[in-house]
Protein backbone atom coordinates (compact mmCIF):
# COMPACT_ATOMS: atom_id res chain seq x y z
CA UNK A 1 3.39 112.98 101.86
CA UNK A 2 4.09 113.78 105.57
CA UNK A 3 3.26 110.69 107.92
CA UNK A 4 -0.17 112.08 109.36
CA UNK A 5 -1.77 112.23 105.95
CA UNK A 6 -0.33 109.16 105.13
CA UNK A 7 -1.30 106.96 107.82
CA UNK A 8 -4.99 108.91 107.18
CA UNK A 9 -4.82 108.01 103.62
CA UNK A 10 -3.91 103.66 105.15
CA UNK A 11 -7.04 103.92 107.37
CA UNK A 12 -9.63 105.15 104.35
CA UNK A 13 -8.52 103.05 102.24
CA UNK A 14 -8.53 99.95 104.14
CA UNK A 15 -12.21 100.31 105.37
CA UNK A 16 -13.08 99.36 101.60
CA UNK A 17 -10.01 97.14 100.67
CA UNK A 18 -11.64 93.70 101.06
CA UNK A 19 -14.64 94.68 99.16
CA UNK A 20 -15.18 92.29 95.92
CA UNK A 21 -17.80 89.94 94.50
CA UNK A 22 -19.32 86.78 95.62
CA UNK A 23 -18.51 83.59 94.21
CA UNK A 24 -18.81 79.71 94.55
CA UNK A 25 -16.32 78.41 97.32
CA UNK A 26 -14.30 75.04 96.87
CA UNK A 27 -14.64 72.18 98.73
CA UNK A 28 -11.76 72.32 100.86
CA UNK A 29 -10.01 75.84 102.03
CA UNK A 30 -7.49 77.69 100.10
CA UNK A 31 -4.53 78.33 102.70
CA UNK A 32 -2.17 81.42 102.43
CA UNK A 33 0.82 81.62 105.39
CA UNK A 34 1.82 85.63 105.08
CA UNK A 35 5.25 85.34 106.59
CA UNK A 36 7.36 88.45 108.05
CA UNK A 37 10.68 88.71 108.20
CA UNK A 38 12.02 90.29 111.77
CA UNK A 39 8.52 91.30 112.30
CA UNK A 40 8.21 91.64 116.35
CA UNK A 41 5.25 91.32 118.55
CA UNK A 42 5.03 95.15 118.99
CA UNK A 43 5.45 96.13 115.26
CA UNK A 44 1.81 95.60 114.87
CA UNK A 45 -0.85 97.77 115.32
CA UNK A 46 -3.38 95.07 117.16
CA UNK A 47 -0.37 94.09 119.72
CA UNK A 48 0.14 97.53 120.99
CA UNK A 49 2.40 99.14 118.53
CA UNK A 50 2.05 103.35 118.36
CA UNK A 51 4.31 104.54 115.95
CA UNK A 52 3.69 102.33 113.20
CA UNK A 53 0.02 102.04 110.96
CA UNK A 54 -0.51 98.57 110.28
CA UNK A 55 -4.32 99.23 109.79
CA UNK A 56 -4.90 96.35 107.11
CA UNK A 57 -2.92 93.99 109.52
CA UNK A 58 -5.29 94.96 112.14
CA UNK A 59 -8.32 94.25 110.48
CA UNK A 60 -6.75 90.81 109.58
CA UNK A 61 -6.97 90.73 113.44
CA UNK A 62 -10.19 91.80 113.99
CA UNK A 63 -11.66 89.59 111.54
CA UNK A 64 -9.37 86.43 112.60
CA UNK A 65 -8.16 85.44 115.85
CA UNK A 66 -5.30 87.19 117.35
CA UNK A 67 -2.95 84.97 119.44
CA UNK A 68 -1.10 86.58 122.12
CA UNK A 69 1.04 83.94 122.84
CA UNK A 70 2.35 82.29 119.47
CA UNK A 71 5.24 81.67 118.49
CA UNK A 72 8.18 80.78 115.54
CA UNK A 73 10.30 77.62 116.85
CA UNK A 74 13.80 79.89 116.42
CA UNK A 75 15.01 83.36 117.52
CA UNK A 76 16.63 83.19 113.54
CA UNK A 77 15.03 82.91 110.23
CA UNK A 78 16.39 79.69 108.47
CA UNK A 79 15.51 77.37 111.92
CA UNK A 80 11.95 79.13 111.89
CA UNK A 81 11.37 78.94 108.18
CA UNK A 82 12.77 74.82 108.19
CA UNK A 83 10.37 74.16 111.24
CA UNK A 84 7.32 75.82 109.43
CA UNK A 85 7.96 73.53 106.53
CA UNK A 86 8.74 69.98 107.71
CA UNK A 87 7.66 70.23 111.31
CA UNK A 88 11.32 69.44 112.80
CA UNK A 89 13.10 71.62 115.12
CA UNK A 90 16.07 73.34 113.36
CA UNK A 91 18.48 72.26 115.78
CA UNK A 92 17.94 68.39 115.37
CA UNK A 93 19.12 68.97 111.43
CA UNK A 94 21.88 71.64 112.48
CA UNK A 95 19.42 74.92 110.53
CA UNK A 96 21.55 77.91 111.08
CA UNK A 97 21.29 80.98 109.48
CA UNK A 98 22.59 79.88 105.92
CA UNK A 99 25.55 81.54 104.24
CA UNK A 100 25.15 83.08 100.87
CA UNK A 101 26.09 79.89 99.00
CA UNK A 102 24.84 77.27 100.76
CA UNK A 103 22.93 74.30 99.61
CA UNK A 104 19.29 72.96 99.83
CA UNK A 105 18.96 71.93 104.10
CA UNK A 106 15.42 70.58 103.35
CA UNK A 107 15.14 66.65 102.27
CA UNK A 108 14.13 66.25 99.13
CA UNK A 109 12.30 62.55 100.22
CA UNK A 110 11.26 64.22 103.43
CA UNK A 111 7.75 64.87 104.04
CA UNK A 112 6.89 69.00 103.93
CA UNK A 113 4.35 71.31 104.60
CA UNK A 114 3.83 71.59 100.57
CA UNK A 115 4.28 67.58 99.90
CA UNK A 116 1.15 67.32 102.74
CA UNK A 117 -1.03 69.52 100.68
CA UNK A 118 -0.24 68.29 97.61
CA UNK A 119 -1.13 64.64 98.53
CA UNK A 120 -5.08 66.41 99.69
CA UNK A 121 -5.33 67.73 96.16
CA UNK A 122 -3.79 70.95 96.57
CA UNK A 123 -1.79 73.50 93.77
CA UNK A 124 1.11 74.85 96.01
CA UNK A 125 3.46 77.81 95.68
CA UNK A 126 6.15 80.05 97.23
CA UNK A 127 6.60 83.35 96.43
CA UNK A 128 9.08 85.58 98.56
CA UNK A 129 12.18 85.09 100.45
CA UNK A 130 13.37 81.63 100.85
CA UNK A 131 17.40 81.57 102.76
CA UNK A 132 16.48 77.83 103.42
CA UNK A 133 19.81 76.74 100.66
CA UNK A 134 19.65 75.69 96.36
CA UNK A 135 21.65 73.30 95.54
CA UNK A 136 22.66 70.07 96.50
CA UNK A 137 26.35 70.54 97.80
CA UNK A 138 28.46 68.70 95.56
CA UNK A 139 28.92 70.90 92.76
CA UNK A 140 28.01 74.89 92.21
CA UNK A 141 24.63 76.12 91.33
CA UNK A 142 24.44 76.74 87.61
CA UNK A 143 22.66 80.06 87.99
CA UNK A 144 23.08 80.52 84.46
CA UNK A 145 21.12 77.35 83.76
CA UNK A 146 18.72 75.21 85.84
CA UNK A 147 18.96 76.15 89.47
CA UNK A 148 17.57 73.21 91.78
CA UNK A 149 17.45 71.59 93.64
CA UNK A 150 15.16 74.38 95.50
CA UNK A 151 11.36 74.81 96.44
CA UNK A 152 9.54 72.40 93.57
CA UNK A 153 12.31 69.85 94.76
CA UNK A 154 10.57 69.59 98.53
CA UNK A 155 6.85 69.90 96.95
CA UNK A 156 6.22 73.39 95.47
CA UNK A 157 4.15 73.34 91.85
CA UNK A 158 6.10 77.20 91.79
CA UNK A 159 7.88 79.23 93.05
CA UNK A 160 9.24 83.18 92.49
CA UNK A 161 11.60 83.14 94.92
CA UNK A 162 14.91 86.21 96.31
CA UNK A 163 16.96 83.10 96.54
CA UNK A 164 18.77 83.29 99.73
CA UNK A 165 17.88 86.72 101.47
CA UNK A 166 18.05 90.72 100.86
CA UNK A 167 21.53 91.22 102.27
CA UNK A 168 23.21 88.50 101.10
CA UNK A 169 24.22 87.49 96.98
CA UNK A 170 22.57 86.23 94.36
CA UNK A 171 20.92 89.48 94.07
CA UNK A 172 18.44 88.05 91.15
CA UNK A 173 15.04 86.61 91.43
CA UNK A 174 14.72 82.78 90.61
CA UNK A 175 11.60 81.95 88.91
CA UNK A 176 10.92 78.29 89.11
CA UNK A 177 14.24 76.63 87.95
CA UNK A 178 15.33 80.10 86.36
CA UNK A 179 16.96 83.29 87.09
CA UNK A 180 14.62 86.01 85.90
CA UNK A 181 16.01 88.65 82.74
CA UNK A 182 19.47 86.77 82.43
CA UNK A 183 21.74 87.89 79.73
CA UNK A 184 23.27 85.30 78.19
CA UNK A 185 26.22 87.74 76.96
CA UNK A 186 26.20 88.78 80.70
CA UNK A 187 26.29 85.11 82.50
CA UNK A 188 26.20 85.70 86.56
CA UNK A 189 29.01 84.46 88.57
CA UNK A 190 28.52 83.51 92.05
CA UNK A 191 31.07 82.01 94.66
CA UNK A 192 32.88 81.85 97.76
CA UNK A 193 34.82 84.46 97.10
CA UNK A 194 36.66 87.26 94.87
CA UNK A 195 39.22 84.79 93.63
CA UNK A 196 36.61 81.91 93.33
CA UNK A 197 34.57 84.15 90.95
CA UNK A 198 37.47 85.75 89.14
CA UNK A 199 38.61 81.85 88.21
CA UNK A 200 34.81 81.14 86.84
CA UNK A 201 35.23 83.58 84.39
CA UNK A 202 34.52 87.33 85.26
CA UNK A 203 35.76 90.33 87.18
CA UNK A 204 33.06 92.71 86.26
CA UNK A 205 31.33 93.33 89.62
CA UNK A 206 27.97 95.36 89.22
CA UNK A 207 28.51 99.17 90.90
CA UNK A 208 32.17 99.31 90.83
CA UNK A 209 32.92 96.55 92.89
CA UNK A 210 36.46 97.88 92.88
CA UNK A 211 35.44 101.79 93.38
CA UNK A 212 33.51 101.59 96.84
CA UNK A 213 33.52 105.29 96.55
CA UNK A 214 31.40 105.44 94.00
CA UNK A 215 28.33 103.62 96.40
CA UNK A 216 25.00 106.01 96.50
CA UNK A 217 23.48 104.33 99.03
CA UNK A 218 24.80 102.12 102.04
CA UNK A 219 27.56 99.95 103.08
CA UNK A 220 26.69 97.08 105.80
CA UNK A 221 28.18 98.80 109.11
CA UNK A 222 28.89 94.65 109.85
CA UNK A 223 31.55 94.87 107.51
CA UNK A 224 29.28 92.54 105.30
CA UNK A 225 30.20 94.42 101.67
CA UNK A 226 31.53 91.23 99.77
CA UNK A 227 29.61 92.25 96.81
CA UNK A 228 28.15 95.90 96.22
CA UNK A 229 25.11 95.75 94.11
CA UNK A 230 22.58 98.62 93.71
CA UNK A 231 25.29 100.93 96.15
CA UNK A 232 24.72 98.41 98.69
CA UNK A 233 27.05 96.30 100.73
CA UNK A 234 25.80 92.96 100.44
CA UNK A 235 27.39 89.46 102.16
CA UNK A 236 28.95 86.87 99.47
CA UNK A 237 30.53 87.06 95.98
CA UNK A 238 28.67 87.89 92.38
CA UNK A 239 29.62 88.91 89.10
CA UNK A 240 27.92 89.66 85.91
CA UNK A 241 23.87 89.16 85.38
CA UNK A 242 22.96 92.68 85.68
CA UNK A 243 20.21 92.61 83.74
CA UNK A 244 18.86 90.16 85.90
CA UNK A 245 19.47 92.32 89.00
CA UNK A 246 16.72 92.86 91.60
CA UNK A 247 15.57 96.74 92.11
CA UNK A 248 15.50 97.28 95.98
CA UNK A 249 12.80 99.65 95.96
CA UNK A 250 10.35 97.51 94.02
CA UNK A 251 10.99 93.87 95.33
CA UNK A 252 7.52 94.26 97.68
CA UNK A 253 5.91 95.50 94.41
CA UNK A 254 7.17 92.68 92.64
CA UNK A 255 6.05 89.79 95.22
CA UNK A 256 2.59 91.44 95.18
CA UNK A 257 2.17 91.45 91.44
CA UNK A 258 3.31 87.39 91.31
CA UNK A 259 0.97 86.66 94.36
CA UNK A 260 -1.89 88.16 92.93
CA UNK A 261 -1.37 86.63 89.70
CA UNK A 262 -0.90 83.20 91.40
CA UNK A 263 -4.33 83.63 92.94
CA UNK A 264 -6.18 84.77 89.99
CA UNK A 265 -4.91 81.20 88.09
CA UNK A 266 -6.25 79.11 90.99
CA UNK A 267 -9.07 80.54 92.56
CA UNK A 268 -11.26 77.77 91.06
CA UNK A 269 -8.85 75.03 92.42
CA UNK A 270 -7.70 74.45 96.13
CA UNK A 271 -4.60 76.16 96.45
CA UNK A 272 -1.27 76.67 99.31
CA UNK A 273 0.49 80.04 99.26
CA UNK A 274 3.77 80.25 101.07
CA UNK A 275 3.85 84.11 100.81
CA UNK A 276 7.53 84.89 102.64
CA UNK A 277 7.92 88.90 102.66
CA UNK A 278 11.78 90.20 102.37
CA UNK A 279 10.09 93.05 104.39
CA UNK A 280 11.41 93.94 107.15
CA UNK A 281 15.09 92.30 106.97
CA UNK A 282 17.88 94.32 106.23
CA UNK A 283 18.93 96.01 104.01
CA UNK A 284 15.79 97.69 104.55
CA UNK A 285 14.76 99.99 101.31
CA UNK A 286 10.93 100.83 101.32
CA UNK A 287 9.64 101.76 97.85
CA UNK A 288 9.91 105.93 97.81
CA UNK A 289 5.70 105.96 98.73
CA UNK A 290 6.30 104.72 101.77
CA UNK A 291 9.90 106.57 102.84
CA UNK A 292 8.91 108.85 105.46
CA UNK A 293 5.77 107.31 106.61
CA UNK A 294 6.84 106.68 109.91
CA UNK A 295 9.21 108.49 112.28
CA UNK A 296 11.47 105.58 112.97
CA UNK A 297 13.29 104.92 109.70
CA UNK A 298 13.47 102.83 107.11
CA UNK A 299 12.80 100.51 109.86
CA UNK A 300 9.34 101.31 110.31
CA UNK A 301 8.58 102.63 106.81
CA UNK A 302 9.23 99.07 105.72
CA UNK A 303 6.58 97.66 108.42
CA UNK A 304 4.42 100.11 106.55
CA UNK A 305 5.18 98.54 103.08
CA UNK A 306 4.36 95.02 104.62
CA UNK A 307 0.99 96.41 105.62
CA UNK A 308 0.29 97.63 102.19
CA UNK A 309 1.66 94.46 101.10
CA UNK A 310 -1.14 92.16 103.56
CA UNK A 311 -3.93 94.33 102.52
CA UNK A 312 -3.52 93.51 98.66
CA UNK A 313 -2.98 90.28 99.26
CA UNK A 314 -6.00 89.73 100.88
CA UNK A 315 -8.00 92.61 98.42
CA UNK A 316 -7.03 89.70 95.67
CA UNK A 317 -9.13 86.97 97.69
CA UNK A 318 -11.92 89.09 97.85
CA UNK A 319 -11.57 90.18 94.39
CA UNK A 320 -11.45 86.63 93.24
CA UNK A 321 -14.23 85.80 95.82
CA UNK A 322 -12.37 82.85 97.87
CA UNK A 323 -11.73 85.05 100.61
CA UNK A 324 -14.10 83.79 103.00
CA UNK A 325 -13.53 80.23 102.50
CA UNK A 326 -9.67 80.39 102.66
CA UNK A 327 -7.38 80.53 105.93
CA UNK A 328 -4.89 82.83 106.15
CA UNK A 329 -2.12 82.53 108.61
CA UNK A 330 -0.03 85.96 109.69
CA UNK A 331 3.34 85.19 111.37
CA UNK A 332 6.85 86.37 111.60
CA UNK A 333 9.92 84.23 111.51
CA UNK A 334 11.54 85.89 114.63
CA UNK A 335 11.53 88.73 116.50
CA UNK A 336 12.29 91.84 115.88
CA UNK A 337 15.76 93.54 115.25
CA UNK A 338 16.72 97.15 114.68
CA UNK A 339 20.47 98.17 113.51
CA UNK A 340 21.37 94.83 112.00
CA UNK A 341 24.08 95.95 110.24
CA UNK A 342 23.04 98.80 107.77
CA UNK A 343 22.51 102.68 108.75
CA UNK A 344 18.92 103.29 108.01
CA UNK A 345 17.84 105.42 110.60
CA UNK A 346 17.70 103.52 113.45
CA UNK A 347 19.40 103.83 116.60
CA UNK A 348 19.72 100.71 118.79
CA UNK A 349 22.31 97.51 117.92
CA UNK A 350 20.56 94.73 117.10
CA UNK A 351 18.11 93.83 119.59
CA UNK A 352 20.29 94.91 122.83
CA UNK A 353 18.00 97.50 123.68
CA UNK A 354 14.16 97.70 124.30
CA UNK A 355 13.08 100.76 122.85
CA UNK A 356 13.86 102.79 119.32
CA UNK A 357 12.75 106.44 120.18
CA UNK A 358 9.71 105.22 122.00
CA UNK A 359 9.01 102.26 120.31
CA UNK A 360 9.47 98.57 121.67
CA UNK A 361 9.49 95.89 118.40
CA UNK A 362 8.75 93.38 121.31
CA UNK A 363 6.13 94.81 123.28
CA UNK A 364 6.44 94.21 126.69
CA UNK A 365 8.31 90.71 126.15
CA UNK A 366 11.74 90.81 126.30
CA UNK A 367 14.76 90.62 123.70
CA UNK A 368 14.11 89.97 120.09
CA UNK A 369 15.82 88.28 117.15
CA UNK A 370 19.02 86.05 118.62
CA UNK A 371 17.90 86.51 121.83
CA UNK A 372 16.40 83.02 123.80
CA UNK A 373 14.21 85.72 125.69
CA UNK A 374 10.73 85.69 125.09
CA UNK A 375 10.66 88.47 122.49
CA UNK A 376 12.95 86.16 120.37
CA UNK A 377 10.46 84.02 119.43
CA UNK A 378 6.66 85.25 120.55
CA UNK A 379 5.67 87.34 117.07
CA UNK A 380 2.27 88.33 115.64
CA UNK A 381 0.23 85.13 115.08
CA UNK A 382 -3.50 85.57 113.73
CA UNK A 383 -5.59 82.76 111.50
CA UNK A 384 -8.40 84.15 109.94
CA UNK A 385 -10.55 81.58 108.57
CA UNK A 386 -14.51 83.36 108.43
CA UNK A 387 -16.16 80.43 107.42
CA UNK A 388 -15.11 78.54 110.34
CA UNK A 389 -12.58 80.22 112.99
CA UNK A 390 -14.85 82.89 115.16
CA UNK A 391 -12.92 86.35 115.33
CA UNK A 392 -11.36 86.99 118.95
CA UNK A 393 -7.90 86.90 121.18
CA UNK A 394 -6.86 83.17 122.23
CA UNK A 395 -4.11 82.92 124.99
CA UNK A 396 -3.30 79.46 123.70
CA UNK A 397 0.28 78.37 123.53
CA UNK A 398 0.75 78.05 120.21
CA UNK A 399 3.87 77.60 117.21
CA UNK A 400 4.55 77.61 114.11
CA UNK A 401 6.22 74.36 114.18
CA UNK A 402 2.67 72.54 114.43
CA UNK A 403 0.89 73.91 111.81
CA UNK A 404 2.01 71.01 109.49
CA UNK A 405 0.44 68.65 112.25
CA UNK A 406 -2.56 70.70 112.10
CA UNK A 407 -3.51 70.54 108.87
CA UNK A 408 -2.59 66.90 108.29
CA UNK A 409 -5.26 66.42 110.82
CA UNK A 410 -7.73 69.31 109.27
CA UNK A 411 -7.18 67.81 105.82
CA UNK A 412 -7.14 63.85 107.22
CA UNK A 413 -3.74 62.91 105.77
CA UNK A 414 -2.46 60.45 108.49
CA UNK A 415 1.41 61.07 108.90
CA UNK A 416 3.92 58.15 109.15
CA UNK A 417 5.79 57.45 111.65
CA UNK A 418 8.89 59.56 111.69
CA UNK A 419 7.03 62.20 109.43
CA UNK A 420 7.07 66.19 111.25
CA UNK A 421 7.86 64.06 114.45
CA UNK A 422 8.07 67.41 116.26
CA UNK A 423 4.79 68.98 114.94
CA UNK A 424 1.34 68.30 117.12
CA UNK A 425 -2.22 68.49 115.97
CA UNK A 426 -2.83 72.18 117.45
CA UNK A 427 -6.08 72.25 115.40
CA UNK A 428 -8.39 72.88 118.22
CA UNK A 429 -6.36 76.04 119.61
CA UNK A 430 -5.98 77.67 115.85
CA UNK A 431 -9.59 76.53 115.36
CA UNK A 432 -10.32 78.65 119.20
CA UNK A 433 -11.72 75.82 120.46
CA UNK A 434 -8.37 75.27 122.61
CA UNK A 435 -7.56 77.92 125.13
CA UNK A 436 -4.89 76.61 126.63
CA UNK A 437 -2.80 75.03 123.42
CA UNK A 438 0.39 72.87 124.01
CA UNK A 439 1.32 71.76 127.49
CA UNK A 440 4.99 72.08 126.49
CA UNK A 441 6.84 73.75 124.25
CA UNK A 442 10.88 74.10 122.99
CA UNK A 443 12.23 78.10 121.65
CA UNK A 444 15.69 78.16 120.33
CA UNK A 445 18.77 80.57 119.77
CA UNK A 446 21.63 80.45 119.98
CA UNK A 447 20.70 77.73 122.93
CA UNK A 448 17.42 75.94 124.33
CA UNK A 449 14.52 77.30 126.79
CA UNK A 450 10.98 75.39 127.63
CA UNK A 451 7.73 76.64 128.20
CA UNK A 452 5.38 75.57 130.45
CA UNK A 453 2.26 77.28 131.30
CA UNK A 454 3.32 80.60 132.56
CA UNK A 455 6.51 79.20 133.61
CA UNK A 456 10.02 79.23 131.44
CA UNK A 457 13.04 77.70 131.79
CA UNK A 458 16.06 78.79 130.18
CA UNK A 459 19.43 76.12 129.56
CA UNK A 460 22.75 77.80 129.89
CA UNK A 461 24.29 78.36 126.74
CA UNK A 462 27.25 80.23 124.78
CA UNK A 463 25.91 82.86 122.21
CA UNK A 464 27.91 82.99 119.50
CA UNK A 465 25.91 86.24 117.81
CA UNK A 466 25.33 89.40 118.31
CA UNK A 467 29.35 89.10 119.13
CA UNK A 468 30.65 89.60 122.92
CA UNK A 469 27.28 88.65 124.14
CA UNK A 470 28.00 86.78 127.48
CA UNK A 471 26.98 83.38 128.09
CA UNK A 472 23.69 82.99 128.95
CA UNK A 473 23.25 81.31 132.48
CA UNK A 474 20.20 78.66 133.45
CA UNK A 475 17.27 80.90 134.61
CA UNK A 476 13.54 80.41 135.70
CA UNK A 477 11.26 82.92 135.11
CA UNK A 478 7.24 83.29 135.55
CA UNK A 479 5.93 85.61 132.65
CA UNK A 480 2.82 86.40 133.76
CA UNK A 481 4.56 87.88 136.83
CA UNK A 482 7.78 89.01 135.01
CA UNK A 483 6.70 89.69 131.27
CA UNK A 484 10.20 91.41 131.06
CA UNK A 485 11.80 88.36 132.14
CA UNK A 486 14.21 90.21 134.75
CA UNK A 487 13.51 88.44 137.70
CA UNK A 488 15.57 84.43 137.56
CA UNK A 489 13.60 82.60 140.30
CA UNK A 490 15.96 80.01 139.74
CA UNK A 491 17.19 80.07 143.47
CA UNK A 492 13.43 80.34 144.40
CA UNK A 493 12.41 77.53 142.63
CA UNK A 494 15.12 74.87 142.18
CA UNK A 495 12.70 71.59 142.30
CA UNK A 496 10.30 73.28 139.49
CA UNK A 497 13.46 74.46 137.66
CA UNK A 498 15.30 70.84 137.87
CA UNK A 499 12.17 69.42 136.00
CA UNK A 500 12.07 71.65 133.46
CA UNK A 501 15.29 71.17 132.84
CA UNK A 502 14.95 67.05 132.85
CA UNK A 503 11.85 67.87 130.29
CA UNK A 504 14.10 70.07 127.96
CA UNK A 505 16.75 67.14 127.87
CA UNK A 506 13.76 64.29 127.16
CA UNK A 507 11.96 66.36 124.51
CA UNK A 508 15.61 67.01 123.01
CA UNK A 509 16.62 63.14 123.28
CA UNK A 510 13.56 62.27 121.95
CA UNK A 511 14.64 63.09 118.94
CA UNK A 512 10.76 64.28 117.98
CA UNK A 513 8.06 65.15 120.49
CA UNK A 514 4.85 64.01 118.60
């Protein structure tokens, strides 16, 4: 199917994909955060994007309200994702992107996004990507037994979860405390590395592990081929459970089939869906019906799965008639990247460059994923709530980071003191009631920057990724002036930057801003 018909063949079919039957709505809303993974501001179709048909994440947009300026809290995934769910900044609890082994970074006796709806009478689940750690540190994971602590350890009922992330080992999907299709004559093997897993027990790697030659499909061009499973280079250590093995092509297939099934059971019960898409993180490998949909890859062929993806998600609330009485939250976890480490058709390093044959992931902000720029951290941010939020575009400075905040105060659970000390009650700017949002508010990187109104100020820091990146000097910027940021004002402005600066350090020493 060449991408023309295709994309014609998105926009019919969306015009009647919400279509379903009217039934009996609960007391208190469902909620359902659809998370992207490297999603950028321009990816979508409703924030400018040309080259790639979103058309069931637009009409999430036209039906909800589109922010133009939200935000994650972090430039990476695993300080995003930790923020979203306990409504702390990443950097006060040291959340870096998590190696392939690494333990649970979330407090079990901490209060979370999950643990808050739970205590208002909620059923909660995850289903997606998690990279936020299992395990507790102090021995190894028995992947061949009960895996925890994980997700139902900080508050989830469930979870279906890709256990750390798509280019990175255990390649198996974990349902609840459980690795999914495990042979018990094939036990799975992960570790640290080769020798670590050879001394647990096996030295069968999946895909000739020893006969790289034999890969069909990629290698990471990052040098991140550890482990090869399904021909492709992946980051860590793993042996054995092939069975249990993950298909590439199917995983957004998969997560579908699990959230609609989750809905289904609890459409007569309140209910919180943390729906995190492995779409589109590398190693990006759209199912074959959506290869070729797009002219930029497997880049934006997978922003085309993730489309498909939304609309049957939200096909399932109408189908199960909740869909007007339930808010549904559309973010990203950072911005967007394009060669991170795999060859998949496109042709800029990491997030260096603005434009990919025409098209800018960021829009007109700049940067993207790792970057403290603006494009680092403003993504796609719509609510779409019908029974209460009125469809529209809010300008409100808003983040992810106080959404816990929010709907402690929507759902009247008081938080204690030292609870999500650096999430706000926002509920009047998701509500668009708010047009102006948060007076102040922190991004991170690989370093610090504040907003303020139109204005942002940018610490000097030392990048330690994408490598030989220089450091990044203090900087002042106005971006309604300079959307590009490309203009430091710094020398212009010293008294206005000098207080932003004092105002980073207090909200940092603070030690929670709320």
């Amino acid at each position: 199917m060449n991408r023309r018909n295709f994309a014609a063949l998105c926009c019919a079919a969306v015009g009647s994909a919400y279509a379903g039957t009217s039934r009996k709505l609960p007391a208190k809303p469902n909620v359902v955060i659809i998370y992207g993974d490297d999603v950028g501001f321009g990816d979508v179709g409703a924030y400018g994007s040309k080259l790639i048909p979103t058309p069931h994440i637009d009409r999430l947009a036209r039906e909800g309200l589109r922010f133009t300026d939200g935000h994650c809290s972090a430039a990476t995934c695993t300080p995003s994702r930790f923020s979203l769910l306990t409504g702390v900044h990443g950097f006060r609890a040291g959340a870096r992107v998590l190696p392939p082994d690494a333990p649970l970074i979330i407090p079990t006796d901490g209060l979370t996004l999950p643990k808050l709806f739970k205590k208002a009478g909620y059923q909660t689940g995850v289903i997606g990507k998690w990279h936020l750690g299992i395990g507790d540190g102090e021995k190894p994971v028995d992947w061949n037994g009960v895996v925890k602590p994980g997700p139902l350890e900080i508050g989830f009922d469930s979870s279906f979860l890709l256990p750390s992330t798509n280019d990175r080992v255990p390649c198996v999907y974990v349902d609840d405390h459980h690795v999914v299709n495990l042979d018990s004559k094939d036990p799975l093997f992960v570790g640290k590395s080769k020798k670590a897993v050879d001394r647990l027990g096996s030295t069968a790697y999946p895909d000739g592990r020893k006969n790289r030659e034999a890969m069909t499909y990629y290698q990471s061009t990052h040098g991140h081929n550890d482990s090869v499973i399904n021909g492709i280079g992946r980051m860590g250590y793993m042996a054995g459970g092939k069975s249990a093995l993950w298909d590439d092509e199917t995983i957004a297939d998969t997560f579908v089939d699990k959230a609609k099934a989750y809905i289904s059971k609890h459409r007569n019960e309140p209910f919180f869906l943390y729906f995190a898409s492995q779409d589109i993180h590398v190693p990006r490998a759209p199912h074959p019906r959506f290869q070729g949909s797009t002219e930029l890859g497997y880049r934006g062929d997978a922003m085309v799965q993730f489309d498909w993806v939304t609309g049957q998600i939200m096909q399932a609330l109408e189908e199960n008639g909740i869909a007007d009485n339930t808010i549904v939250v559309f973010s990203s976890d950072n911005g967007p990247v394009y060669d991170d480490g795999y060859d998949d058709g496109t042709t800029v390093m990491c997030s260096n460059e603005e434009l990919d044959r025409g098209h800018d992931g960021s829009g007109v902000w700049r940067g993207g994923k790792y970057q403290i720029y603006e494009g680092g951290t403003r993504v796609p941010f719509i609510v779409r709530w019908p029974d209460q939020v009125k469809p529209g575009t809010s300008d409100a400075l808003v983040n992810q980071i106080d959404l816990l905040g929010s709907f402690a105060e929507l759902l009247k659970v008081p938080l204690q003191n030292g609870e999500a000390r650096d999430s706000r009650n926002a509920l009047s700017a998701f509500m668009g009631k708010d047009p102006v949002g948060q007076e102040y508010m922190i991004e991170e990187s690989f370093g610090l920057a504040l907003r303020h109104g139109e204005w942002k100020y940018i610490a000097a820091a030392k990048p330690t990724w994408p490598p030989n990146r220089p450091p990044i000097k203090p900087a002042l910027y106005n971006l309604k002036d300079d959307p590009g940021e490309g203009m430091n004002l710094i020398q212009e402005h010293p008294e206005r930057a000098q207080k932003m600066a004092d105002k980073l350090a207090e909200l940092v020493q603070m030690n929670g801003i709320r």
